[in-house]
N, C-alpha and C. Protein backbone atom coordinates (compact mmCIF):
# COMPACT_ATOMS: atom_id res chain seq x y z
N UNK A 1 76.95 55.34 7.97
CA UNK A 1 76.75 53.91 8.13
C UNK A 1 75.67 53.68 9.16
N UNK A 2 74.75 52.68 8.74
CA UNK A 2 73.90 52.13 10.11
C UNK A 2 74.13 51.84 10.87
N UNK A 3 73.67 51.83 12.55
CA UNK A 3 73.99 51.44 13.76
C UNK A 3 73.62 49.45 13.23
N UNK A 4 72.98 49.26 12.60
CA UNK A 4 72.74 47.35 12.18
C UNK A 4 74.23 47.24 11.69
N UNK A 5 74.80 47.55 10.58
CA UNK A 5 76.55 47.05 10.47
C UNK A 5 77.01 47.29 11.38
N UNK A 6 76.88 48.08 12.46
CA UNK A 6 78.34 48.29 13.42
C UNK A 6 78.92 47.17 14.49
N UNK A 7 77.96 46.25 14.59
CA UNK A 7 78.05 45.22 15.69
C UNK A 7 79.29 44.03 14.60
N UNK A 8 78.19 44.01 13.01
CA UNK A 8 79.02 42.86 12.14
C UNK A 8 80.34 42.97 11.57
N UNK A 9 80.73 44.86 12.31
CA UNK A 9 82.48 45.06 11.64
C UNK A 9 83.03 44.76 13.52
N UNK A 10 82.37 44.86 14.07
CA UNK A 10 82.96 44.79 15.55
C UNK A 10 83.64 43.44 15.48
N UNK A 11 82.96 42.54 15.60
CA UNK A 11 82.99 41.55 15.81
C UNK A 11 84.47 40.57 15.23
N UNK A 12 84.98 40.86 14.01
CA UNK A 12 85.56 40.40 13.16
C UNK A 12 86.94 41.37 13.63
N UNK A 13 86.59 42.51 13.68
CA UNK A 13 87.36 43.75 14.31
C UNK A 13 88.09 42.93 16.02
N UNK A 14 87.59 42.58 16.64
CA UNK A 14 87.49 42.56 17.85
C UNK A 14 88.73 41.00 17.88
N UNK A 15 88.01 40.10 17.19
CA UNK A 15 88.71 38.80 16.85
C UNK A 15 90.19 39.21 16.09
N UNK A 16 90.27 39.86 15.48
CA UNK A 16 91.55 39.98 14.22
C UNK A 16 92.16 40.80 15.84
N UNK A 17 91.78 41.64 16.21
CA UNK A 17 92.37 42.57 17.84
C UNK A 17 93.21 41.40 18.78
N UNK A 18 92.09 40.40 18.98
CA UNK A 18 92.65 39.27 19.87
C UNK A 18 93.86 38.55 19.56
N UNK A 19 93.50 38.08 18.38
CA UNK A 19 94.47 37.25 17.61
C UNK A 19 96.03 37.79 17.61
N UNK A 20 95.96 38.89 17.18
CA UNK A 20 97.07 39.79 17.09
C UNK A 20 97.85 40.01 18.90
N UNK A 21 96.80 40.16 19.78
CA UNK A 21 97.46 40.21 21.04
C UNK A 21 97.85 38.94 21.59
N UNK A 22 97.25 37.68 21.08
CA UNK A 22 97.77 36.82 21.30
C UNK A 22 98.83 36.41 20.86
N UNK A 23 99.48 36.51 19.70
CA UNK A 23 100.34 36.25 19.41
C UNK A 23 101.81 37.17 19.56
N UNK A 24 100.97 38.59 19.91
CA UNK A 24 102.20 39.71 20.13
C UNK A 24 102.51 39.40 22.16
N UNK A 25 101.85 38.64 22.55
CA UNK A 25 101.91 38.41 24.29
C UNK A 25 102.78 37.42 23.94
N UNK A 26 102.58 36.47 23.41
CA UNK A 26 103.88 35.02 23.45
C UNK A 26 105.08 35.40 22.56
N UNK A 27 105.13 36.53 22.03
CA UNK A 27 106.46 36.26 21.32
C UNK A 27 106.86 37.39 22.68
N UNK A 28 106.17 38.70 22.98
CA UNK A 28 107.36 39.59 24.03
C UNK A 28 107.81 38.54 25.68
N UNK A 29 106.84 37.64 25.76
CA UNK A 29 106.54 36.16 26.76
C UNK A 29 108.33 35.68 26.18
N UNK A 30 108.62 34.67 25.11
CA UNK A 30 109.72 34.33 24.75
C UNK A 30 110.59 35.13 24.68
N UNK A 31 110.52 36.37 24.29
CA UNK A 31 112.13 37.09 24.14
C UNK A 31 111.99 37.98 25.28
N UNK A 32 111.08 38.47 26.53
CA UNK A 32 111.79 38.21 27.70
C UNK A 32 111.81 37.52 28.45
N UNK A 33 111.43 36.78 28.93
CA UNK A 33 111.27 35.94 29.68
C UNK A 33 112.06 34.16 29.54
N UNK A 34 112.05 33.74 28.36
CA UNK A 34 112.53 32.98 27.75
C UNK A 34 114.19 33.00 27.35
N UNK A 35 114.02 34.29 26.54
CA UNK A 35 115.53 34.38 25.56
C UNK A 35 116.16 35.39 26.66
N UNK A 36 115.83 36.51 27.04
CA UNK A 36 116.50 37.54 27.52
C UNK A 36 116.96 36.69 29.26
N UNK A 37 115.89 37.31 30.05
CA UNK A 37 116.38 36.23 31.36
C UNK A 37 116.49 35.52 31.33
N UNK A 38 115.55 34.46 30.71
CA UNK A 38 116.01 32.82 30.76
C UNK A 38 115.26 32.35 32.36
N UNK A 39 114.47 33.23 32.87
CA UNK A 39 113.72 32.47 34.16
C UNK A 39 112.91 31.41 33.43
N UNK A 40 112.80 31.13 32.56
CA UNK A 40 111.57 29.65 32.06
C UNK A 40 112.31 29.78 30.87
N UNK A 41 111.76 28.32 30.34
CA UNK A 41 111.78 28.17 28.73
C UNK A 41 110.34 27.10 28.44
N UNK A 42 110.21 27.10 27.45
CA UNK A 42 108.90 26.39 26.91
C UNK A 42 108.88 24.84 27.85
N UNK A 43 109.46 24.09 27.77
CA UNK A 43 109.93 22.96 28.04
C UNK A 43 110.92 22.59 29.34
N UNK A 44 111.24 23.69 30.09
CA UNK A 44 111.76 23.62 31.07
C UNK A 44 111.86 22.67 32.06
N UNK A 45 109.81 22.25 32.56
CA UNK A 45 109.85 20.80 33.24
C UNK A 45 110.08 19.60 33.15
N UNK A 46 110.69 19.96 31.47
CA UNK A 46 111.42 18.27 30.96
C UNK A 46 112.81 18.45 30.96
N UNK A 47 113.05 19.40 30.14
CA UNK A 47 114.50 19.24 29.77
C UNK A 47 115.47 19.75 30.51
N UNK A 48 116.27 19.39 31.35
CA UNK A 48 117.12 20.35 32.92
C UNK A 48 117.51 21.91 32.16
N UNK A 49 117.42 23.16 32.64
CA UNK A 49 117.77 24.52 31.65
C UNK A 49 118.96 24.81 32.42
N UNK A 50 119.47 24.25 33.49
CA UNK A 50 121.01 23.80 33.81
C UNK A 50 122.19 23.50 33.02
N UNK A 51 121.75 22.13 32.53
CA UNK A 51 122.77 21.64 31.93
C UNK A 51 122.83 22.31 30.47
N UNK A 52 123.93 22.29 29.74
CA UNK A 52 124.07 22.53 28.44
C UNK A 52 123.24 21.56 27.20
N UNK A 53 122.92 20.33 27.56
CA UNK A 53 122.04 19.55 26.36
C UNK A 53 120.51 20.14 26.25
N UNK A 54 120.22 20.07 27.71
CA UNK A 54 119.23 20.61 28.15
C UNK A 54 118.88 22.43 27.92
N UNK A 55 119.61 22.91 27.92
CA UNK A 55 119.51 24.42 27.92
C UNK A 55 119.14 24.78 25.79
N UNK A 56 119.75 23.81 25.44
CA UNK A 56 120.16 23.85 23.68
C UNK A 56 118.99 23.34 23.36
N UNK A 57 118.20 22.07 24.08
CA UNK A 57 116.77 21.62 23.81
C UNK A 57 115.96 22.62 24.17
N UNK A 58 115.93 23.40 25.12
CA UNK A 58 114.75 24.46 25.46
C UNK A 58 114.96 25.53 25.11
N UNK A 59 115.98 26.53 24.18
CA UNK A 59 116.07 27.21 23.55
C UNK A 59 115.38 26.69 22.08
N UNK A 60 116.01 25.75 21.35
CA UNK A 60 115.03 25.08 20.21
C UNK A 60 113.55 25.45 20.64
N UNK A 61 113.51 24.56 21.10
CA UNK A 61 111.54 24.58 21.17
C UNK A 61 111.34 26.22 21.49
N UNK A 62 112.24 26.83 22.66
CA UNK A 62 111.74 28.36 22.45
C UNK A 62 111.46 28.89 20.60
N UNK A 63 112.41 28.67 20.64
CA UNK A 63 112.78 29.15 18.79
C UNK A 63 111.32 28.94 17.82
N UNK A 64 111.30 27.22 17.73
CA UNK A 64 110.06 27.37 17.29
C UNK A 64 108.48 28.11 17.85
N UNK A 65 108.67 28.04 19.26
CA UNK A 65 107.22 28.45 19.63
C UNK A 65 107.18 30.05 19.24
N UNK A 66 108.65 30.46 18.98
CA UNK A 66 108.43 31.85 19.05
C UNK A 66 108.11 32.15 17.05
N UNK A 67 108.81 31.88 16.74
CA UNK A 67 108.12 31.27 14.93
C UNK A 67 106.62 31.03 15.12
N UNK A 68 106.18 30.26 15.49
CA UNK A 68 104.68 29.87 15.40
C UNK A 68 103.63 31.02 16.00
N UNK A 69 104.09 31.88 17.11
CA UNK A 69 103.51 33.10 17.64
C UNK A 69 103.90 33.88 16.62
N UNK A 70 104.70 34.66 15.82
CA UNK A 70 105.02 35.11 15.08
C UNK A 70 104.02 34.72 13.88
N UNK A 71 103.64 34.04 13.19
CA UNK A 71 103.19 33.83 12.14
C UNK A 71 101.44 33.84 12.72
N UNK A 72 101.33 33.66 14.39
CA UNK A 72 99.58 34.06 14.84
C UNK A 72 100.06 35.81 14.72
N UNK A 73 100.54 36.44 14.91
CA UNK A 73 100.49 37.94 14.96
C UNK A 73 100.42 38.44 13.43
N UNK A 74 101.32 38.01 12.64
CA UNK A 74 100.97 37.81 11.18
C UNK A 74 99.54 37.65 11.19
N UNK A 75 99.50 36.61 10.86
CA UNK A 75 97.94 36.33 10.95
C UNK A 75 97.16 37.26 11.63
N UNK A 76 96.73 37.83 12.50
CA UNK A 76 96.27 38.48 12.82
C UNK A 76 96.02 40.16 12.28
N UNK A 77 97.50 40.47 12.10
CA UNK A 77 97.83 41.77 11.49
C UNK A 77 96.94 41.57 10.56
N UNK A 78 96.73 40.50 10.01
CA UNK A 78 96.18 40.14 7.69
C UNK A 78 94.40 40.28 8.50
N UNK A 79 94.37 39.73 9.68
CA UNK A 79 92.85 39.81 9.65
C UNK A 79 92.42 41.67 10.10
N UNK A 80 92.88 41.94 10.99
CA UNK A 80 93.17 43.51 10.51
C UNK A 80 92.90 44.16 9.95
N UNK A 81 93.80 43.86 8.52
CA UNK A 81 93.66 44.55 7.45
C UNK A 81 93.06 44.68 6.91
N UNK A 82 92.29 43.03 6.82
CA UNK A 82 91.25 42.92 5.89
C UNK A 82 89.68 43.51 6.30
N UNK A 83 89.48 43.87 7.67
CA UNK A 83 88.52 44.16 8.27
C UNK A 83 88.82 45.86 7.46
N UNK A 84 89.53 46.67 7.97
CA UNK A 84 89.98 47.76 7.27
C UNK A 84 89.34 48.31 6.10
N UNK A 85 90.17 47.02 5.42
CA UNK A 85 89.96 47.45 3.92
C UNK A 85 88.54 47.26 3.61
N UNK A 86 88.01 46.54 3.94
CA UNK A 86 86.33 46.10 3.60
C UNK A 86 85.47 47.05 4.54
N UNK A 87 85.36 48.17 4.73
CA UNK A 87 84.86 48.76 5.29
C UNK A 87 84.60 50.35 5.33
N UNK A 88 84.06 51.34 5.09
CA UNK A 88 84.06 52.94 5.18
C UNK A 88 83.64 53.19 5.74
N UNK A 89 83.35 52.64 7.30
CA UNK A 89 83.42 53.05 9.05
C UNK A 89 84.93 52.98 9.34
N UNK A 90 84.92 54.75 10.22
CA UNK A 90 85.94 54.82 10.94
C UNK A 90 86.30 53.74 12.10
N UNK A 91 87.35 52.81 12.09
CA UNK A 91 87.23 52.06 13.54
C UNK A 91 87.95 52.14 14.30
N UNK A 92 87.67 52.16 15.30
CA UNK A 92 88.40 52.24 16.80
C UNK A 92 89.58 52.12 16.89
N UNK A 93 90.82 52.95 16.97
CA UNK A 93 92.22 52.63 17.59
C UNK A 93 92.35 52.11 19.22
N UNK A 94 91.48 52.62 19.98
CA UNK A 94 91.26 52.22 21.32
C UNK A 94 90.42 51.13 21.34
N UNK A 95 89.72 50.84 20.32
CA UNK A 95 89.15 49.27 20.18
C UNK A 95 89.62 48.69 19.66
N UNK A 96 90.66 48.91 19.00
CA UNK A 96 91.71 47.83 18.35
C UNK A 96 92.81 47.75 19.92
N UNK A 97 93.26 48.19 20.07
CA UNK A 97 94.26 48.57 21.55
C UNK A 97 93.08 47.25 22.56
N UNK A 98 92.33 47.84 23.01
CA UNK A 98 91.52 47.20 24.19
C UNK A 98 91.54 45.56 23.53
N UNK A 99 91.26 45.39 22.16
CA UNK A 99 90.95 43.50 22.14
C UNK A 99 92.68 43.12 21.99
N UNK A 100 93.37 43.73 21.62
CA UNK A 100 94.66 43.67 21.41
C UNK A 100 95.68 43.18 22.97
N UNK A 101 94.86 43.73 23.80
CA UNK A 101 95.11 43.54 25.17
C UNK A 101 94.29 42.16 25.93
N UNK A 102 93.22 42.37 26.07
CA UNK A 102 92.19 41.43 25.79
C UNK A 102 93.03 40.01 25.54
N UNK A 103 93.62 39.71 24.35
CA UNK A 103 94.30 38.82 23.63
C UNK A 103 95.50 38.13 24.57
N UNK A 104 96.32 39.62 24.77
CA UNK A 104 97.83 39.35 25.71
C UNK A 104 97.11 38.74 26.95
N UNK A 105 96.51 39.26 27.29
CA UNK A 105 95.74 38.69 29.01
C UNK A 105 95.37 37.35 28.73
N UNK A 106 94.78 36.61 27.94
CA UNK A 106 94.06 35.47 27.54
C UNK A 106 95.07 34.69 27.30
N UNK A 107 96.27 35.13 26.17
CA UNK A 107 97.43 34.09 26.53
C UNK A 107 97.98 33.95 28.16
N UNK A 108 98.47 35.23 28.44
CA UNK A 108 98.88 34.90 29.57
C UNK A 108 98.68 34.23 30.83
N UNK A 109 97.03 34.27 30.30
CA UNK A 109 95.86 33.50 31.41
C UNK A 109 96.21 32.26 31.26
N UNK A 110 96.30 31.72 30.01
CA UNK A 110 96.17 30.31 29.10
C UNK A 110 97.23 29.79 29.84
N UNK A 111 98.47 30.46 29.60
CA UNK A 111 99.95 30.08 29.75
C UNK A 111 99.74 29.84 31.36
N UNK A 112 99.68 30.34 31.89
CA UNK A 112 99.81 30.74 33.69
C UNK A 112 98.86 29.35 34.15
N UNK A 113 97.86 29.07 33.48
CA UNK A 113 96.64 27.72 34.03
C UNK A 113 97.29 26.66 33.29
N UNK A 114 97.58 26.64 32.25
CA UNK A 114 97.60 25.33 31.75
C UNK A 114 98.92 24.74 31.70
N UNK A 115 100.01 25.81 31.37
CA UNK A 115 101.42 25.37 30.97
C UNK A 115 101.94 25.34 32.82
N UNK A 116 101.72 26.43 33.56
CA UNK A 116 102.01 26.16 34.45
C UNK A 116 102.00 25.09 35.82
N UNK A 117 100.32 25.17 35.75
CA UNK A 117 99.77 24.56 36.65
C UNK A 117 99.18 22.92 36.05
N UNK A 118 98.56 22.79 34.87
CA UNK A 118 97.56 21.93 34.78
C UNK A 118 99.13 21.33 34.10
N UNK A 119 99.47 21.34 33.07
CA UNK A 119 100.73 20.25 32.69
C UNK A 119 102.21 20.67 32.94
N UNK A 120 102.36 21.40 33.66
CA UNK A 120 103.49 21.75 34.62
C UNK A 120 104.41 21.47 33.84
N UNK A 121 104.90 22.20 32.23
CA UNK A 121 105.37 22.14 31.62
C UNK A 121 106.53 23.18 32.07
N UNK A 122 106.36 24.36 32.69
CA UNK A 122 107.74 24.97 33.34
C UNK A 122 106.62 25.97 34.41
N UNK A 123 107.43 26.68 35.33
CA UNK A 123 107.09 27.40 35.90
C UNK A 123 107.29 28.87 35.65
N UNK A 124 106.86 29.84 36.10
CA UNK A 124 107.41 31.38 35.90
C UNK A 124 108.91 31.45 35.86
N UNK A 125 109.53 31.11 37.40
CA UNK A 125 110.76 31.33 37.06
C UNK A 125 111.35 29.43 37.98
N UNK A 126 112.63 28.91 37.06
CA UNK A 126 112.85 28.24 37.41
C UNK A 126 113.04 27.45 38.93
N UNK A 127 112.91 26.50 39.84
CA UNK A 127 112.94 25.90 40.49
C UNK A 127 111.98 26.59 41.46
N UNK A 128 110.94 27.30 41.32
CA UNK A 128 110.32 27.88 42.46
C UNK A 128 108.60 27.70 41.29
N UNK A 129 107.80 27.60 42.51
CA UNK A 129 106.55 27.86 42.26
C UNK A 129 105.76 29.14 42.44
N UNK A 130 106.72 29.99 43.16
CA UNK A 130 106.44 31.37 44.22
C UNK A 130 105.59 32.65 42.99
N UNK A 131 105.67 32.36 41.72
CA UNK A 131 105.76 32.90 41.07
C UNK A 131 104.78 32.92 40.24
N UNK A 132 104.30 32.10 40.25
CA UNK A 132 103.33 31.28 39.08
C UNK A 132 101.57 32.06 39.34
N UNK A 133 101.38 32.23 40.72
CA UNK A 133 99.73 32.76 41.17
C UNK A 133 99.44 34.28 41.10
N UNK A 134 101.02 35.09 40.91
CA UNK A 134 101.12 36.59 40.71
C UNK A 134 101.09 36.78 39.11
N UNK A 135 101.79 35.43 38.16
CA UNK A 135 101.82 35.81 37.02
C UNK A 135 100.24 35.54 36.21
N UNK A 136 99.21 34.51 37.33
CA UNK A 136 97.87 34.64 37.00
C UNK A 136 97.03 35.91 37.35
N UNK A 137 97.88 36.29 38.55
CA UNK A 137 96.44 37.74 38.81
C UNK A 137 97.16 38.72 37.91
N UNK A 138 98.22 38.93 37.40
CA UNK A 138 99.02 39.50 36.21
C UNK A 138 98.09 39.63 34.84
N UNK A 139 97.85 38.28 35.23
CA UNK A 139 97.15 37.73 33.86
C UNK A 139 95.86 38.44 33.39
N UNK A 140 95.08 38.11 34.79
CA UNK A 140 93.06 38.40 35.06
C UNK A 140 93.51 40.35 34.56
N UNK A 141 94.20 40.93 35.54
CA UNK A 141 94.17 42.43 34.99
C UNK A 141 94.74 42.70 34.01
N UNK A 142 94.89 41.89 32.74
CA UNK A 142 95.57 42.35 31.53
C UNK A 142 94.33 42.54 30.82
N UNK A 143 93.50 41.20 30.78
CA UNK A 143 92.15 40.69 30.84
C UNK A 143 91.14 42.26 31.47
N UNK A 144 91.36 42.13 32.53
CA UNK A 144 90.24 43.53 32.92
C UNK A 144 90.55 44.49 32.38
N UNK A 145 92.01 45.49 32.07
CA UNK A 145 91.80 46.35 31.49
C UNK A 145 91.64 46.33 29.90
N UNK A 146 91.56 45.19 29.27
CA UNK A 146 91.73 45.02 27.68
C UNK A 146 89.91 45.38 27.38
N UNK A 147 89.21 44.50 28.48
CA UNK A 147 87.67 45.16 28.48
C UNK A 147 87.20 46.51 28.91
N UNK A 148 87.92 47.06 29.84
CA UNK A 148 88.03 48.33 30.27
C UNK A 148 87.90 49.03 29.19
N UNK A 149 88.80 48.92 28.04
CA UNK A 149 89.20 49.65 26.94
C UNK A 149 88.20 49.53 25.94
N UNK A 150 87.87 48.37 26.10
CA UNK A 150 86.60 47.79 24.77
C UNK A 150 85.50 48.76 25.25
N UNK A 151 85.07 48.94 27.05
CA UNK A 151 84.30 49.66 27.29
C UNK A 151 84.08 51.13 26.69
N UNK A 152 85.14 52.03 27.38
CA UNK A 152 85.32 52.88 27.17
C UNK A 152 85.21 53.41 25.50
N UNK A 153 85.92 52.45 24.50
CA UNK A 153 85.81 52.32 23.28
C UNK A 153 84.47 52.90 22.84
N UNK A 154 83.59 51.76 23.19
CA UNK A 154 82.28 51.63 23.17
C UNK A 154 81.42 52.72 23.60
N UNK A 155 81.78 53.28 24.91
CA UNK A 155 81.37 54.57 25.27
C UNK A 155 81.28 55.54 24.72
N UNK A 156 82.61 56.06 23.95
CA UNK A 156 83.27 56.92 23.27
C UNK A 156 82.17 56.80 22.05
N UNK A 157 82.34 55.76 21.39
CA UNK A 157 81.25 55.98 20.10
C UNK A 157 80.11 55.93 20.06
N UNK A 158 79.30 55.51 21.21
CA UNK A 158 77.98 55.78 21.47
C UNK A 158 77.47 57.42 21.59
N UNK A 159 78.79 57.76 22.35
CA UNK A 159 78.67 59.74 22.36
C UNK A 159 78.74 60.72 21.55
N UNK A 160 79.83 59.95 20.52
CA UNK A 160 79.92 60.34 19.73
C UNK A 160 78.61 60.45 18.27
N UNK A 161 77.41 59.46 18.24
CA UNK A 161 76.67 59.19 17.29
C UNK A 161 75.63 60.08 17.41
C-alpha cells in the first residue's frame, strides 16, 4: 500500500477508536461509579440520591444514559469494522488502543468540565467538591497517554516501512 492512503485509513481509524472509547468510558463511568458505589448519579444535583424518590429518579436517568453510551460503543465498534473491512493495510492494535483511550480521557474531560463544574449537574462523589479537580487531572492523563500511544503507534510504523 502507498504511504498517500495511510493518513485516509488513519483518520476514520482513529475516529471509529474515539468513538468507541467514548462510549466504553461512560458506560465503565455508570456501572462504577454510578451503579456499583453510587458516589454520583447522572442527575444527582437535582434529584436528593438520599431519599428513596430521589435515588429511583437518578438510577432511571443512570439507566438510560447508560443505554445511550452503549449504543455510542456499538456504534463505534460498526465504525471499526467497517474501516477493517474496507481495507488490505495491516492496522494498528496499539493505534486502535491509543484513540480508544484518547476517547475515555475526552469523555472524562467532558464529564469532569461540564457536568461537574460548568452545569453542576452532580459532583464526583456526593456532597463534597474535594473530588471533582483530581477527577480532571485524571482526565488530562488519560488524554496524554491515549496520544502517547497514537505516538508510539506512529513510531512503530514509520520503522517498520
Amino acid at each position: 500500500m502507498s504511504e498517500a492512503n495511510g493518513p485516509s485509513r488513519r483518520r476514520p481509524f482513529f475516529l471509529a477508536g474515539v468513538t468507541v472509547g467514548i462510549g466504553f468510558g461512560a458506560v465503565l463511568d455508570v456501572i462504577i461509579f454510578h451503579l456499583t458505589f453510587q458516589t454520583h448519579h447522572l442527575f444527582s444535583g437535582f434529584y436528593d440520591p438520599y431519599s428513596y424518590d430521589g435515588l429511583r429518579t437518578n438510577v432511571m436517568f443512570d439507566g438510560v444514559f447508560l443505554l445511550a453510551m452503549v449504543a455510542v460503543t456499538a456504534l463505534g465498534l460498526g465504525m471499526v469494522w467497517r474501516v477493517v473491512n474496507r481495507t488490505d493495510e495491516a492496522l494498528s492494535t496499539l493505534f486502535l488502543l491509543g484513540s480508544i483511550v484518547v476517547g475515555m480521557g475526552l469523555f472524562n474531560l467532558v464529564d469532569g468540565v461540564v457536568s461537574h463544574e460548568v452545569l453542576d449537574l452532580h459532583n464526583v462523589v456526593h456532597g463534597t467538591e474535594a473530588w471533582n479537580l483530581p477527577w480532571i487531572v485524571v482526565s488530562v492523563l488519560m488524554l496524554a497517554l491515549g496520544f502517547v500511544l497514537l505516538k508510539v503507534a506512529g513510531d512503530h510504523r514509520r520503522g517498520s516501512n
